[in-house]
Protein backbone atom coordinates (compact mmCIF):
# COMPACT_ATOMS: atom_id res chain seq x y z
CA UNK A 1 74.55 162.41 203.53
CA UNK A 2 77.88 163.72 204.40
CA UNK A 3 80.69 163.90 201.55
CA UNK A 4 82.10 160.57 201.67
CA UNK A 5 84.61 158.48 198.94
CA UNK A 6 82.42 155.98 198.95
CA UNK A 7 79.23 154.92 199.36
CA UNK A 8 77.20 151.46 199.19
CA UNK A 9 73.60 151.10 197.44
CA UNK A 10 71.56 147.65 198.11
CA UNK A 11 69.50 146.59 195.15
CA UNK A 12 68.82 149.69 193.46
CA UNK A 13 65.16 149.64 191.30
CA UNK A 14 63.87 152.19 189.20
CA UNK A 15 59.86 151.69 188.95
CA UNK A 16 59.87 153.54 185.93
CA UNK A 17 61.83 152.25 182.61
CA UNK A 18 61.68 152.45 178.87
CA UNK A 19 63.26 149.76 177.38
CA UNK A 20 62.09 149.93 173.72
CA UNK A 21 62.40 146.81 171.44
CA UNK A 22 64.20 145.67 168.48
CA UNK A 23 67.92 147.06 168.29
CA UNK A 24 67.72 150.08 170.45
CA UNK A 25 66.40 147.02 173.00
CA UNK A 26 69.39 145.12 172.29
CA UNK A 27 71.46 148.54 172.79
CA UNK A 28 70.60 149.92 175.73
CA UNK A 29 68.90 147.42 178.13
CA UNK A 30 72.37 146.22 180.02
CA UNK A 31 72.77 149.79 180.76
CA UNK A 32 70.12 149.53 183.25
CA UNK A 33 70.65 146.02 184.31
CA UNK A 34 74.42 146.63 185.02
CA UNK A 35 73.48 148.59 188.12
CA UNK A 36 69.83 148.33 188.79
CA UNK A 37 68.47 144.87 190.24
CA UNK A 38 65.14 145.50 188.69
CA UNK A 39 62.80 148.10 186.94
CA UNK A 40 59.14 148.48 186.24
CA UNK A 41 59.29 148.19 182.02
CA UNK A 42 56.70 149.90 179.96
CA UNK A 43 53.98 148.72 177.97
CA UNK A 44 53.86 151.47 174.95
CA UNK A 45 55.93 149.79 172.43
CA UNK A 46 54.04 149.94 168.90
CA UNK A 47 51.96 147.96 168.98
CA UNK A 48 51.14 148.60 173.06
CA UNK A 49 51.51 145.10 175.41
CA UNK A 50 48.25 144.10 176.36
CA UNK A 51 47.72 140.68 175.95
CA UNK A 52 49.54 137.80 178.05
CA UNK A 53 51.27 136.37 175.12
CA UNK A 54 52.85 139.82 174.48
CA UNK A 55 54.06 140.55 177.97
CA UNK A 56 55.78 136.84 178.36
CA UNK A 57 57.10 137.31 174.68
CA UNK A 58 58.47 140.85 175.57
CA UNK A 59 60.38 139.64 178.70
CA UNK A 60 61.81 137.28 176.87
CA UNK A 61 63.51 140.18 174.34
CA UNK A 62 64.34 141.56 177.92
CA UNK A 63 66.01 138.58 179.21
CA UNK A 64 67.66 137.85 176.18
CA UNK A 65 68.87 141.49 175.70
CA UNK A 66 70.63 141.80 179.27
CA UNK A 67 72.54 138.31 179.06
CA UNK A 68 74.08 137.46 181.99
CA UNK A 69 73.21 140.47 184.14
CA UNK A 70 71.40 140.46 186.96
CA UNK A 71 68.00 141.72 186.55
CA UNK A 72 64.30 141.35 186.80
CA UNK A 73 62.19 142.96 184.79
CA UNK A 74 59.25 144.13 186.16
CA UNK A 75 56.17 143.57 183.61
CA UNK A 76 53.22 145.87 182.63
CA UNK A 77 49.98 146.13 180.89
CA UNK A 78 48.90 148.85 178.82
CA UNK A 79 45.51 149.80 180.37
CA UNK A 80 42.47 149.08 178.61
CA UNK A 81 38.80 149.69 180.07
CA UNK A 82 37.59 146.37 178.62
CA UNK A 83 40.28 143.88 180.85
CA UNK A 84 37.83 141.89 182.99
CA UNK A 85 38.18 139.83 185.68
CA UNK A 86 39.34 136.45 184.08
CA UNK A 87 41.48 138.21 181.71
CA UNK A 88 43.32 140.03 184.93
CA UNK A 89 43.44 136.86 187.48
CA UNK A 90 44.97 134.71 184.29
CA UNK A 91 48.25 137.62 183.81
CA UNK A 92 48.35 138.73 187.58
CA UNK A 93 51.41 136.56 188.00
CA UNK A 94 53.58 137.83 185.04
CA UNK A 95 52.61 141.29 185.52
CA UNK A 96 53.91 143.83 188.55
CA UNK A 97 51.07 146.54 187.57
CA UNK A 98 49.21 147.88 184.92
CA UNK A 99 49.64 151.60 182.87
CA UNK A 100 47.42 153.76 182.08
CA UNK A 101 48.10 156.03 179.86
CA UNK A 102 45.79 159.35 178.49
CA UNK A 103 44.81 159.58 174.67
CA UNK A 104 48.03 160.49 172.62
CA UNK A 105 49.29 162.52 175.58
CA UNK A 106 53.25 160.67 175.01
CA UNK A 107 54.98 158.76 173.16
CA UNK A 108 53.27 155.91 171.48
CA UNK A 109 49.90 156.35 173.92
CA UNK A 110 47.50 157.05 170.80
CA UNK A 111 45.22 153.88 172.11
CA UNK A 112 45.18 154.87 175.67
CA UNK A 113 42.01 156.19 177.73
CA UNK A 114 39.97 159.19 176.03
CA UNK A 115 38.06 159.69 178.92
CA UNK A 116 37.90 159.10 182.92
CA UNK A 117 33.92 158.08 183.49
CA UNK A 118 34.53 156.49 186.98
CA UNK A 119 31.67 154.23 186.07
CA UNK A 120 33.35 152.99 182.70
CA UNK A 121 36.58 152.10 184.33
CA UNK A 122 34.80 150.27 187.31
CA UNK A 123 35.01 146.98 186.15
CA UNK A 124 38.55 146.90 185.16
CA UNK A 125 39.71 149.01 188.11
CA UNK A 126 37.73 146.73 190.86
CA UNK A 127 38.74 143.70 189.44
CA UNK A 128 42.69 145.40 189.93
CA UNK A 129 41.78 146.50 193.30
CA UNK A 130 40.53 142.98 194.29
CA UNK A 131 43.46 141.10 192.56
CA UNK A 132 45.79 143.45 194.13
CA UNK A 133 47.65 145.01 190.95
CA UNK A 134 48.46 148.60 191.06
CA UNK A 135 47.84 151.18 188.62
CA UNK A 136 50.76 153.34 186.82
CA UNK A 137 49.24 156.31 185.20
CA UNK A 138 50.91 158.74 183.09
CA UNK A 139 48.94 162.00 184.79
CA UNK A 140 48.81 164.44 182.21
CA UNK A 141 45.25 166.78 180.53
CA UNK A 142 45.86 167.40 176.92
CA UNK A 143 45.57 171.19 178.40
CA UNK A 144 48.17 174.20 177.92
CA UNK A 145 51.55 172.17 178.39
CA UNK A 146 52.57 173.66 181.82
CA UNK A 147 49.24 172.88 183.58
CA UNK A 148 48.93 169.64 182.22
CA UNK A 149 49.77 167.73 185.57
CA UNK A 150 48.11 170.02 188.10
CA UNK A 151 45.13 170.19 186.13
CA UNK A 152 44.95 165.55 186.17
CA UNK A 153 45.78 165.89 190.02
CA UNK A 154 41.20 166.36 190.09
CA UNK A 155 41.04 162.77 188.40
CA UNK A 156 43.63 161.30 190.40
CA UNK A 157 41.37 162.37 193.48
CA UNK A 158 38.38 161.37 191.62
CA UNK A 159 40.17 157.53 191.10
CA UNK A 160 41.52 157.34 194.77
CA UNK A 161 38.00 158.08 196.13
CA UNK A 162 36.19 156.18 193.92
CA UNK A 163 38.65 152.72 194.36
CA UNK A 164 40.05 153.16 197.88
CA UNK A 165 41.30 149.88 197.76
CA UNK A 166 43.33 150.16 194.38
CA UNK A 167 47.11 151.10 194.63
CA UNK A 168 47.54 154.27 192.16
CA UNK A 169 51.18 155.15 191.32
CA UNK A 170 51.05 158.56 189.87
CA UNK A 171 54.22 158.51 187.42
CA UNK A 172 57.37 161.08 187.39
CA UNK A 173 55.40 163.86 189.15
CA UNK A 174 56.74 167.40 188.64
CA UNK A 175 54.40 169.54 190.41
CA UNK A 176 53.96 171.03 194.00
CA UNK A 177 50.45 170.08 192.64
CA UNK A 178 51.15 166.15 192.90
CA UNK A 179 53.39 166.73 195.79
CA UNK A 180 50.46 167.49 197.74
CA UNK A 181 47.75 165.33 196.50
CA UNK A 182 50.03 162.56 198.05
CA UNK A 183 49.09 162.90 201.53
CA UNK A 184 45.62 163.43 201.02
CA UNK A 185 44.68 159.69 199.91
CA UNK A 186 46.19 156.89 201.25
CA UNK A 187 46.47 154.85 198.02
CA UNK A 188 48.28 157.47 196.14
CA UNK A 189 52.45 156.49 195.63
CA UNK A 190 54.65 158.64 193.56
CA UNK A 191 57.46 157.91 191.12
CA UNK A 192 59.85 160.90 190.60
CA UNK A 193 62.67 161.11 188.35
CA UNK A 194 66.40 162.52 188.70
CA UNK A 195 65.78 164.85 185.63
CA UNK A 196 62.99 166.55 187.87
CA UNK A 197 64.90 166.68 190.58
CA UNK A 198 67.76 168.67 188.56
CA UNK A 199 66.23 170.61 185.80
CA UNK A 200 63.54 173.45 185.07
CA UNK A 201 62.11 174.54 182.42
CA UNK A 202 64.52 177.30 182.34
CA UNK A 203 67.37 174.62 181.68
CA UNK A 204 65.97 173.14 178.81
CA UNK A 205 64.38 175.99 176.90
CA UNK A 206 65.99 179.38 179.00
CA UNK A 207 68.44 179.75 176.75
CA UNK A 208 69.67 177.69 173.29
CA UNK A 209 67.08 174.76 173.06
CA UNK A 210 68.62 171.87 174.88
CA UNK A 211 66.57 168.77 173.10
CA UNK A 212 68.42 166.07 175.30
CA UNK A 213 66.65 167.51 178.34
CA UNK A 214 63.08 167.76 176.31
CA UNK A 215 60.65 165.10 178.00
CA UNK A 216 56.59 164.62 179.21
CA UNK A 217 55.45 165.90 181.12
CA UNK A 218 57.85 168.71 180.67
CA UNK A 219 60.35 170.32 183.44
CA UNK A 220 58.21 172.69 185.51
CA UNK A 221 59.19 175.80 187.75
CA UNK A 222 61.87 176.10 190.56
CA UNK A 223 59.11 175.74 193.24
CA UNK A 224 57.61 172.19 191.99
CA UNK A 225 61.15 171.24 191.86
CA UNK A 226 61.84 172.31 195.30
CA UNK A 227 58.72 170.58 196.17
CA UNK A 228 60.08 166.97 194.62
CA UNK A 229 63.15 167.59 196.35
CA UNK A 230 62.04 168.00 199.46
CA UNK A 231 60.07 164.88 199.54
CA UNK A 232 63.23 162.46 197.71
CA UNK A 233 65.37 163.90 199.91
CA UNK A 234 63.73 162.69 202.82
CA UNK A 235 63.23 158.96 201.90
CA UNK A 236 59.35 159.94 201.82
CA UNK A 237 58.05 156.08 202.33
CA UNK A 238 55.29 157.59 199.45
CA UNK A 239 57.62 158.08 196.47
CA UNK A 240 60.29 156.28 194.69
CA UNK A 241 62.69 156.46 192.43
CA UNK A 242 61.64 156.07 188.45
CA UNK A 243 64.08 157.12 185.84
CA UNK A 244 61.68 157.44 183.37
CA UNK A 245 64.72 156.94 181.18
CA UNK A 246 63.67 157.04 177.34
CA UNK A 247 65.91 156.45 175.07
CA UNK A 248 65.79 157.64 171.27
CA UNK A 249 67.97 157.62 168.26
CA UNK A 250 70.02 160.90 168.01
CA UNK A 251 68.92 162.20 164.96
CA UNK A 252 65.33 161.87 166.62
CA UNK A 253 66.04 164.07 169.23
CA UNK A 254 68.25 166.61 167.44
CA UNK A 255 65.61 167.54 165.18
CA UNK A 256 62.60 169.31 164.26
CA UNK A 257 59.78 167.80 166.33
CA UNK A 258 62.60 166.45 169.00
CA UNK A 259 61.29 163.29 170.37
CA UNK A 260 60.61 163.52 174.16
CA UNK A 261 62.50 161.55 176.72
CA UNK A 262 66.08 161.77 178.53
CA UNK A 263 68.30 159.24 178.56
CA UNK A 264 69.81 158.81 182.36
CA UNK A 265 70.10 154.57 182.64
CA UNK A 266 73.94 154.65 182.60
CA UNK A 267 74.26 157.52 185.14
CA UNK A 268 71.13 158.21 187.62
CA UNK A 269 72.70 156.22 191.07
CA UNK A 270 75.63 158.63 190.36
CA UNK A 271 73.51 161.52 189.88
CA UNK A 272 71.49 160.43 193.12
CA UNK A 273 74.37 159.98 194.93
CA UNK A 274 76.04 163.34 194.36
CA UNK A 275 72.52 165.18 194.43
CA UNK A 276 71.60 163.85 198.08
CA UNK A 277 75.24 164.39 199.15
CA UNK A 278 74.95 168.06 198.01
CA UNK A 279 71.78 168.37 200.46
CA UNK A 280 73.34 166.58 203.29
CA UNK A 281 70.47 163.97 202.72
CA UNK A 282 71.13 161.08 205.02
CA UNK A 283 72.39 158.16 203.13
CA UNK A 284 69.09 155.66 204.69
CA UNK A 285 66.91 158.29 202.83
CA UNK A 286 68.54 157.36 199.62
CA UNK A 287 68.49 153.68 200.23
CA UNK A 288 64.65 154.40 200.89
CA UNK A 289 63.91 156.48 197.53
CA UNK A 290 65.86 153.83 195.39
CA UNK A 291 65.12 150.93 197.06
CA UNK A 292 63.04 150.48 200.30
CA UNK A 293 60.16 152.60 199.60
CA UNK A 294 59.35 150.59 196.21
CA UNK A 295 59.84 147.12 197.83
CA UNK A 296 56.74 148.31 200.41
CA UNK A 297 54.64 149.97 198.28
CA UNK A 298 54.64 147.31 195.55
CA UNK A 299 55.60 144.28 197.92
CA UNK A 300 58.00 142.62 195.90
CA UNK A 301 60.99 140.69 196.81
CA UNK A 302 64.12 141.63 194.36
CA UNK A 303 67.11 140.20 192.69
CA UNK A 304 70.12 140.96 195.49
CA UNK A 305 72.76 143.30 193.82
CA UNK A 306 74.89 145.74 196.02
CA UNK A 307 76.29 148.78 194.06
CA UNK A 308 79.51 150.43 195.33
CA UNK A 309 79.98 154.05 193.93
CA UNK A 310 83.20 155.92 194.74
CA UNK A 311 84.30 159.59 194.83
CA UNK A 312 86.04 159.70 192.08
CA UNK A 313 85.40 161.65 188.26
CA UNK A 314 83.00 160.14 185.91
CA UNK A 315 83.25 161.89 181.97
CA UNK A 316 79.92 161.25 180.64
CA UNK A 317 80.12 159.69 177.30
CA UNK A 318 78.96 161.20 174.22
CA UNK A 319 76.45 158.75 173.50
CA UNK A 320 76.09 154.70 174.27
CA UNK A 321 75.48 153.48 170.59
CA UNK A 322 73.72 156.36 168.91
CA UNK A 323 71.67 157.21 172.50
CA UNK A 324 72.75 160.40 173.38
CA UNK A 325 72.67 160.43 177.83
CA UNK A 326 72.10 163.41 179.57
CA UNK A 327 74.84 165.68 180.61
CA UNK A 328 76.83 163.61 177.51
CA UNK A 329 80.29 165.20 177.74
CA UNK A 330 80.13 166.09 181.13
CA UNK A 331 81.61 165.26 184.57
CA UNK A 332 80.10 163.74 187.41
CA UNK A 333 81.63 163.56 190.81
CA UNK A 334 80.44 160.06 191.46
CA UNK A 335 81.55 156.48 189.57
CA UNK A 336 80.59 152.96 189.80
CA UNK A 337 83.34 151.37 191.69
CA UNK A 338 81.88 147.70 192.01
CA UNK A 339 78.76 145.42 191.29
CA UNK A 340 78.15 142.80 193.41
CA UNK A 341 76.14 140.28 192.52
CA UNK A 342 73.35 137.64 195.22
């Protein structure tokens, strides 16, 4: 993408969104609905969304919490072996896909799956398959915290052979690891975050502790990052953008046992923008990583919202209401101009 004063986005998504609940809900949810037309929300609030009732009751907080924005939230399930047929066909239309997350592996994942028997998941994971609902997983072992990812990259293979027919979304990869699994099964899809795309480990723990950049699965080593780069960069039709944006209180995060997540809602298009401008990255390719891609893979049909950013200096705030962002008293080379709405 060659340096430009301004540039135009058509309805950004980001397929991978913490929106909490309660006030920090009521705080921070019009950050992402100011620019983004839609986002894939997650299901690990406490307690996790897994019933019908809950999802329909938790886009309502959504809805209600974005006002007059426009903006679609994209519901999920939080995975749980025992969903059946029935259950699935009778929430297939108010869900986009369903999360799985490991045991305890992240934030508020305690009841997730504690095991990957391909014949205990069967019934659920057919039934998705059949229904057509993809599957979100959170790919992380409980092994030594660097090797986490590459070391779930065997049960992603073991999934994609055993349910062909199932869309699997592995979420906010961050190894060379994932990177190449992708091509190797043609129901594997990638969400990859602008955090991963900027940071290493060596940024967030190289020098003085930098707890705003702390998040699961963790930053990894220059090559994995080169490796996500590479494939965002070129509008790879298999991955998409997914902020993975997770917002906690500051005195969370600025503490012992710092809470893991980074905040980017209010500033990831600018990031994107200045990021694939700094690679020469044609400007289609990032229309494909935050948009295009995501509309194929998951065949949806989204809100229409055109987002015009301009050359022009952006001072990161501080925080937005106690959520400290990252980069938080910092410049960016790219602002939101205009948002224009249908």
């Amino acid at each position: 993408m060659p340096s430009t004063n301004q540039i135009t986005l058509n309805a950004p998504l980001d397929m991978h969104l913490h929106l909490r609940d309660g006030e920090m809900l009521e705080n921070i949810a019009k950050e992402s609905a100011r620019t983004f037309s839609a986002a894939i929300v997650m299901p690990n609030l406490v307690p996790p969304v897994s019933t019908k009732e809950e999802v329909t009751a938790y886009k309502t907080r959504i809805m209600n919490a974005v006002g007059s924005e426009t903006f679609t939230p994209y519901m999920t399930l939080f995975f749980k072996p025992g969903y059946d047929k029935a259950f699935l066909a009778s929430v297939k239309d108010d869900i986009t896909a369903i999360k799985l997350y490991p045991a305890g592996i992240t934030t508020n994942s305690e009841g997730g799956v504690s095991g990957f028997d391909v014949e205990e998941l069967r019934p659920a994971l057919d039934a998705m398959a059949e229904l057509d609902i993809p599957l979100c997983v959170h790919g992380e072992t409980n092994g030594f915290v660097m090797d986490r990812e590459a070391e779930f990259v065997s049960i992603y293979e073991k999934l994609a052979s055993a349910f062909p027919k199932l869309k699997i979304i592995m979420e906010h990869i961050t190894t060379k690891a994932s990177v190449d699994a992708l091509d190797r099964f043609e129901n594997l899809y990638a969400t990859i975050t602008i955090h991963h795309l900027l940071i290493t480990l060596d940024d967030v723990a190289g020098g003085m502790l930098q707890p705003h950049l702390f998040c699961k699965p963790i930053a990894k080593r220059p090559e994995d990052r080169e490796a996500l780069l590479k494939m965002a960069l070129a509008g790879h039709p298999k991955v998409m953008f997914g902020s993975d944006s997770a917002p906690h209180p500051k005195h969370a995060k600025e503490a012992c046992g710092c809470a893991a997540g980074v905040f980017t809602a209010p500033i990831a298009l600018q990031l994107l923008t200045e990021l694939f401008e700094k690679n020469s990255a044609p400007l289609e390719n990032l229309q494909a990583f935050v948009s295009g891609n995501a509309q194929k893979i998951y065949t949806i049909k989204v809100p229409q919202k055109t987002v015009i950013l301009e050359k022009k200096a952006f001072h990161v705030p501080a925080d937005y209401k106690g959520v400290v962002p990252m980069y938080a008293g910092e410049t960016l080379a790219y602002s939101i101009k205009e948002v224009r709405h249908g």
